[in-house]
C-alpha atoms as a PDB file:
ATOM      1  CA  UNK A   1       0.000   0.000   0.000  1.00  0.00           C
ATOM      2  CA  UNK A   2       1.133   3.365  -1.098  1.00  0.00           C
ATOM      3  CA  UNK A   3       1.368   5.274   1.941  1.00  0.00           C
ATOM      4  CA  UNK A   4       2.155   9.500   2.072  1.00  0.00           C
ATOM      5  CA  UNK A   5       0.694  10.489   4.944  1.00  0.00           C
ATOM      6  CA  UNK A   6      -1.086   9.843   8.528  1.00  0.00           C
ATOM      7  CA  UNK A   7      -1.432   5.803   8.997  1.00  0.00           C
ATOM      8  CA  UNK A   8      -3.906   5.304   7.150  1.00  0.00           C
ATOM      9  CA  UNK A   9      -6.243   2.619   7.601  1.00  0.00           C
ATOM     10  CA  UNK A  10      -6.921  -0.316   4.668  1.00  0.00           C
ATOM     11  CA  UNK A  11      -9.475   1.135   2.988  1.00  0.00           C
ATOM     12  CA  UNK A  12      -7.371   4.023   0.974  1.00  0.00           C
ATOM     13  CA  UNK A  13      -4.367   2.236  -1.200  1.00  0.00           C
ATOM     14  CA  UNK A  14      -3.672   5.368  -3.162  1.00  0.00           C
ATOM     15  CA  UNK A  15      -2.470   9.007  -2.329  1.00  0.00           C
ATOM     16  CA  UNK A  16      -4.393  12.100  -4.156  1.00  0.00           C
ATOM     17  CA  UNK A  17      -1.954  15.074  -2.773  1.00  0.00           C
ATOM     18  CA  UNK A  18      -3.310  18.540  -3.923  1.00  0.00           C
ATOM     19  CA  UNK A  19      -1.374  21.945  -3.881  1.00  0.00           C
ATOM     20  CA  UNK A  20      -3.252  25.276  -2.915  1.00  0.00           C
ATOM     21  CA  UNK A  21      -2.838  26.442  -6.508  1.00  0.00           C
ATOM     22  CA  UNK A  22      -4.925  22.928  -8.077  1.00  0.00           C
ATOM     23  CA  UNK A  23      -7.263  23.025  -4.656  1.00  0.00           C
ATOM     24  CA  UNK A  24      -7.861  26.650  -5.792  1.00  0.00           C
ATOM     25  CA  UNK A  25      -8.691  26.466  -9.493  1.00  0.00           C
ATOM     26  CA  UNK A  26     -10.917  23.144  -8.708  1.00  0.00           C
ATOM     27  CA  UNK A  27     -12.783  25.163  -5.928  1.00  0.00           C
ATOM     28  CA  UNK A  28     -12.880  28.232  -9.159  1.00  0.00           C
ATOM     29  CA  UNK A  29     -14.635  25.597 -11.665  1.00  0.00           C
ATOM     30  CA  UNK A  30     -16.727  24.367  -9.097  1.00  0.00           C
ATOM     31  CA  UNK A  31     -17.811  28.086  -8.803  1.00  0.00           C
ATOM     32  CA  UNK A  32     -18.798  28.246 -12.733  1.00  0.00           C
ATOM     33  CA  UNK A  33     -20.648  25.056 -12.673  1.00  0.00           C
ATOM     34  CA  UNK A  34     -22.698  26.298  -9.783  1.00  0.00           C
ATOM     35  CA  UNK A  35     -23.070  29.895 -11.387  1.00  0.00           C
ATOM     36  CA  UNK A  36     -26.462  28.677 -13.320  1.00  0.00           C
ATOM     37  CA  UNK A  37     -27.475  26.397 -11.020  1.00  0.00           C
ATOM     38  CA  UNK A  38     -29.080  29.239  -8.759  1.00  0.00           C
ATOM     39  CA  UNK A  39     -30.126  31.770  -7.233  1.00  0.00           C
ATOM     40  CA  UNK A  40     -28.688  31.048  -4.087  1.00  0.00           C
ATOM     41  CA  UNK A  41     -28.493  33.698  -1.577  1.00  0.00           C
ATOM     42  CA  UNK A  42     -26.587  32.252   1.296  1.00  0.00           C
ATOM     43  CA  UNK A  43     -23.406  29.608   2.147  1.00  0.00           C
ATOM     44  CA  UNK A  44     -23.482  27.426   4.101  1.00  0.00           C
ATOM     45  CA  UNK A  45     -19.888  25.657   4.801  1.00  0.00           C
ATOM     46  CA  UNK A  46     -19.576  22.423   6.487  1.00  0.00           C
ATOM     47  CA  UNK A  47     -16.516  23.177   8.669  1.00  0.00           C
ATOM     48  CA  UNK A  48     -13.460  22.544   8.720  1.00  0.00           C
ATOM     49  CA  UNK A  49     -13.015  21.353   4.947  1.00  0.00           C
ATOM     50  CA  UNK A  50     -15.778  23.556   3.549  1.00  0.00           C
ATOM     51  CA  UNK A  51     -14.651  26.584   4.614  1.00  0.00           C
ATOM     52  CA  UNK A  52     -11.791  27.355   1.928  1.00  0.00           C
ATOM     53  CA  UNK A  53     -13.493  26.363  -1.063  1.00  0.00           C
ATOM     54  CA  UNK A  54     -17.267  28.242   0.143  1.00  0.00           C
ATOM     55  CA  UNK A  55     -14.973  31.357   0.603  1.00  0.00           C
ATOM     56  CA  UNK A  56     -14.118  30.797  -2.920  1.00  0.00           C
ATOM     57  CA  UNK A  57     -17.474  29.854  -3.818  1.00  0.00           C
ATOM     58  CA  UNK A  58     -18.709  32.287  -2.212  1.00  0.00           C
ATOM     59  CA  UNK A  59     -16.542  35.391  -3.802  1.00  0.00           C
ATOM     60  CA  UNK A  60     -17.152  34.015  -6.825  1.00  0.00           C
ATOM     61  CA  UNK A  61     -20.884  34.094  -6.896  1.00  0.00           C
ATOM     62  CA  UNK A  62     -20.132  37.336  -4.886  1.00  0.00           C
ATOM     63  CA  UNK A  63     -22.410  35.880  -2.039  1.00  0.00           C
ATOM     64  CA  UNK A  64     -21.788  37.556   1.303  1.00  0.00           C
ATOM     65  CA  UNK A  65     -24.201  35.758   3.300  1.00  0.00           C
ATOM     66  CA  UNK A  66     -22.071  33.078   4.849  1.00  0.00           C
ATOM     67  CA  UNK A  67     -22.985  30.659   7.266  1.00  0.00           C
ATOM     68  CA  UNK A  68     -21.398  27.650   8.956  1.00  0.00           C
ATOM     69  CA  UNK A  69     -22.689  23.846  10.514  1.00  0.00           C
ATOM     70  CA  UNK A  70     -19.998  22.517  12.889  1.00  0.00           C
ATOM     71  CA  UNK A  71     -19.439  18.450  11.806  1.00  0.00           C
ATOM     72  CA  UNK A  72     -16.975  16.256  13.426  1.00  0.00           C
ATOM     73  CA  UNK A  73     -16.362  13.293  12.342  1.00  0.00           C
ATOM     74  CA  UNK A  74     -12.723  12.490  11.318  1.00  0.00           C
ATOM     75  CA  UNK A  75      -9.832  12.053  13.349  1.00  0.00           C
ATOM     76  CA  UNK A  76      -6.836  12.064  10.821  1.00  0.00           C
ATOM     77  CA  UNK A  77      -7.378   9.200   8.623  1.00  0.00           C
ATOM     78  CA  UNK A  78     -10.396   7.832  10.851  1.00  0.00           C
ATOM     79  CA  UNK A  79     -13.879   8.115   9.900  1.00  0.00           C
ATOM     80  CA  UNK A  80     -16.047   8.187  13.086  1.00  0.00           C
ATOM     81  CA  UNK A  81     -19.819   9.291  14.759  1.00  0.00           C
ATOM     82  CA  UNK A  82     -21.014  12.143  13.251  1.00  0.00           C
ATOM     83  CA  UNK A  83     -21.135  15.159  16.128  1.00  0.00           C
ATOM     84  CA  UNK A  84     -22.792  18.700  15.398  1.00  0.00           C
ATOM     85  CA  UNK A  85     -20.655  21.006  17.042  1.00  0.00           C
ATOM     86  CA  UNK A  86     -22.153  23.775  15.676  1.00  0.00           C
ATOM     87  CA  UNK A  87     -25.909  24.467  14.528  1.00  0.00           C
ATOM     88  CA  UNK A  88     -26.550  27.116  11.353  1.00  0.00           C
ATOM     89  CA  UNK A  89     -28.698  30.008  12.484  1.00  0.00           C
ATOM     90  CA  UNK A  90     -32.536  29.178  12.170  1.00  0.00           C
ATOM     91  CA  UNK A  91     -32.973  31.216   9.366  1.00  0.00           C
ATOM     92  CA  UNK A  92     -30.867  29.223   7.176  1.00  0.00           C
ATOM     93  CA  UNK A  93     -32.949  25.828   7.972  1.00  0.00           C
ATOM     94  CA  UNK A  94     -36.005  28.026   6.943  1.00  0.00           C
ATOM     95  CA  UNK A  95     -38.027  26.661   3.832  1.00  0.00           C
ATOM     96  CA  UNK A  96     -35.640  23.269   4.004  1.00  0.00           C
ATOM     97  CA  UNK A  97     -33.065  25.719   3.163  1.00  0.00           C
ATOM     98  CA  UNK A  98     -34.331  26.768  -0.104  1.00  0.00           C
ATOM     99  CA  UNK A  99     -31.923  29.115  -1.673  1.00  0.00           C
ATOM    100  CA  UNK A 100     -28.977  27.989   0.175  1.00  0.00           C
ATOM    101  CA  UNK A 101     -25.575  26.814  -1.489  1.00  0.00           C
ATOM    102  CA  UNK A 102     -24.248  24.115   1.254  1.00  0.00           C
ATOM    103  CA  UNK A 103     -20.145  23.487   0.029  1.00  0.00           C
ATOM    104  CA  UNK A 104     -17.928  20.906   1.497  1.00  0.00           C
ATOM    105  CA  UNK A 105     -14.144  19.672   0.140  1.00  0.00           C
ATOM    106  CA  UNK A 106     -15.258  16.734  -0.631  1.00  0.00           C
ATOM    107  CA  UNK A 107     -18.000  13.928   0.392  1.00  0.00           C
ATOM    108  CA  UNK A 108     -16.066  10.311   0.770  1.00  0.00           C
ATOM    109  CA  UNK A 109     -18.728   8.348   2.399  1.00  0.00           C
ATOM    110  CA  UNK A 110     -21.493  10.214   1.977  1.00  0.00           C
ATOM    111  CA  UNK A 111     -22.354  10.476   6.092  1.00  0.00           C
ATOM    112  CA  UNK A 112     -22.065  14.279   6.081  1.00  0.00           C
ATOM    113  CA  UNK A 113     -24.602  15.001   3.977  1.00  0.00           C
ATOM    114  CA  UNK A 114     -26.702  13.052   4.545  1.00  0.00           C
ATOM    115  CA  UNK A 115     -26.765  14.073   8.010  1.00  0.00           C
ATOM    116  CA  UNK A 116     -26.619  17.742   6.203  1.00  0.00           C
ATOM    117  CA  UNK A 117     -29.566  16.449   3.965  1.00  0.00           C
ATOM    118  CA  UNK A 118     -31.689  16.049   6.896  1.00  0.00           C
ATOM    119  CA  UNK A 119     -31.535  19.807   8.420  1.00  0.00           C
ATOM    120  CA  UNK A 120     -31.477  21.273   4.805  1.00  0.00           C
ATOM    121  CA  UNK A 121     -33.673  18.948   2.287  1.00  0.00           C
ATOM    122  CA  UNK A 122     -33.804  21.775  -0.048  1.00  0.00           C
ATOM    123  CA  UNK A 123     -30.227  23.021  -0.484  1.00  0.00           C
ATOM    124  CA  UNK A 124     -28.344  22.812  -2.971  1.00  0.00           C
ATOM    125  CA  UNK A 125     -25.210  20.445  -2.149  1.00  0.00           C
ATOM    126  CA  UNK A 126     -21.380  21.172  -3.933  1.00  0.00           C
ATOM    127  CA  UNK A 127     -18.341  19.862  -3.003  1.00  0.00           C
ATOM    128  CA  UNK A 128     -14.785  20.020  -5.018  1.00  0.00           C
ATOM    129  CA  UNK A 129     -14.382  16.321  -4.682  1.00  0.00           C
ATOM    130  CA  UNK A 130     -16.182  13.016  -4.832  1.00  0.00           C
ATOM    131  CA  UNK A 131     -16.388   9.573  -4.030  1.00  0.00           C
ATOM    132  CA  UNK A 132     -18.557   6.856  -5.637  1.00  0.00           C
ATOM    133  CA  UNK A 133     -20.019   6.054  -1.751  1.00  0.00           C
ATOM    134  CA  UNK A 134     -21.526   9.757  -1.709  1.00  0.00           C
ATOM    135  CA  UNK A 135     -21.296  11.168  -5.105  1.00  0.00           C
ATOM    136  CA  UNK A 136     -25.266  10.455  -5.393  1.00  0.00           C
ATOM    137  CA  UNK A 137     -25.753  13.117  -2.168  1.00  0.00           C
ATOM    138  CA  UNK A 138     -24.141  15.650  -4.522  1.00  0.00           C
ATOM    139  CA  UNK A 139     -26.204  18.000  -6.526  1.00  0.00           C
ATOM    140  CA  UNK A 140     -22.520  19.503  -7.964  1.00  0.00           C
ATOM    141  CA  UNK A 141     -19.272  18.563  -7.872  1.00  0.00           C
ATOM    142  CA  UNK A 142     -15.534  18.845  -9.835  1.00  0.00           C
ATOM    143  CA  UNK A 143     -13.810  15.409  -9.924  1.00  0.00           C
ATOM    144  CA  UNK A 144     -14.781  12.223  -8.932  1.00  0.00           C
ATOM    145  CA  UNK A 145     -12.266   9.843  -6.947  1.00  0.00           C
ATOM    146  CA  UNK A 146     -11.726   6.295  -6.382  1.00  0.00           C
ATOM    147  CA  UNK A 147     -13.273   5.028  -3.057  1.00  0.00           C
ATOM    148  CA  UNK A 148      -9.824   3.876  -1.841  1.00  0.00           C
ATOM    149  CA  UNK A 149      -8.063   6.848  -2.518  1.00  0.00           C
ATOM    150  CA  UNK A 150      -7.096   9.585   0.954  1.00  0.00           C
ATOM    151  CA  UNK A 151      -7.116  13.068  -0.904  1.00  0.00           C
ATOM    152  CA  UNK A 152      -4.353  15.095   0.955  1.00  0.00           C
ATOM    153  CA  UNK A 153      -5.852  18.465   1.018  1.00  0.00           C
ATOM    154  CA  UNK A 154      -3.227  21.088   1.292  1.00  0.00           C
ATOM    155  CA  UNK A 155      -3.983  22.435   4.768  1.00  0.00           C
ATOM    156  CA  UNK A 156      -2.971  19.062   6.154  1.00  0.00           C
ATOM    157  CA  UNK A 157       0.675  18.848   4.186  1.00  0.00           C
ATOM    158  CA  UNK A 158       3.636  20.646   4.240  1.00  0.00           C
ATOM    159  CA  UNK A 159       6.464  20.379   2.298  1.00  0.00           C
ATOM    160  CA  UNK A 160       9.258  18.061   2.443  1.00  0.00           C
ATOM    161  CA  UNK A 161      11.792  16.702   1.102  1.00  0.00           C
ATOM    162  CA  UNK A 162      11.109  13.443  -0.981  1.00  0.00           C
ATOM    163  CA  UNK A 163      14.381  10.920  -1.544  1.00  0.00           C
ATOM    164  CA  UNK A 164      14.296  10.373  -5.441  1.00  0.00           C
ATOM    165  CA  UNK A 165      12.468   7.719  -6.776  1.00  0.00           C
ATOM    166  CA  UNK A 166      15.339   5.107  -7.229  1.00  0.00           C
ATOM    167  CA  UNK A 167      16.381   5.321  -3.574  1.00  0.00           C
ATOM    168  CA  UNK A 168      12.568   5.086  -2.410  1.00  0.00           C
ATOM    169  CA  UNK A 169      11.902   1.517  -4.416  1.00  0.00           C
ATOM    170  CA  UNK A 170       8.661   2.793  -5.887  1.00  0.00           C
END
């Protein structure tokens, strides 16, 4: 197993490393995509990952209504119970959340949003990346994944340096 990062367990055998400048330009296109899929006229980021690409999002469709839901659920390479740590303001969960642009990084399993899903019915749901497991809680999304693939977002890497690639057998 190709490992790059935290120990991660056997369900991811590949390594998707993004830079700022490629997490940037995805979060961009994912902005034009949703651009005629609205009105929208609020975001609502799923924190921690969602809050880079919604303030992208967000500029973009030059929303400055921005909200965010509080979800815990990984620790490092762990996937664990879903806990709300934070509740959006009532006025975003009005109408099923009609009119509301919900943006994550990227749904793996799909757990998120559903749980999301369940406040908000009638958001509209974006994320940069997906999964097969949760790509079909996605109303809009960039690139689609393998399941077994960790994507190593660039606010959890830092740079290094790597031996060349005769040295490191791969």
């Amino acid at each position: 197993m190709q490992n790059t990062g935290p120990d991660l367990d056997e369900r991811y055998r590949k390594g998707f490393p993004v830079s700022w400048d490629q997490f940037h330009r995805d979060a961009r296109a994912l902005a034009w995509r949703l651009a005629e899929k609205g009105p929208f006229h609020a975001v609502l980021a799923i924190t921690r990952g969602g809050l880079v690409p919604a303030a992208i999002v967000a500029r973009e469709l030059d929303l400055r209504d921005i909200e965010t839901i509080g979800i815990a659920s990984y620790d490092f390479s762990r996937q664990g119970e879903l806990n709300m740590l934070k509740r959006p303001a009532e006025k975003y969960l009005k109408d099923g959340g009609a009119g509301v642009l919900v943006v994550d990084d990227l749904v793996d399993t799909g757990k998120t949003l559903k749980f999301t899903r369940e406040l908000l019915p009638n958001a509209h749901y974006a994320c940069v990346y997906a999964k097969p497991a949760g790509v079909q809680l996605v109303d809009t999304f960039i690139t689609e994944v393998s399941q077994d693939t960790w994507i190593f977002l660039p606010w959890d890497m830092a740079l290094q340096f790597a031996p060349p690639i005769r040295e490191s057998g791969a």
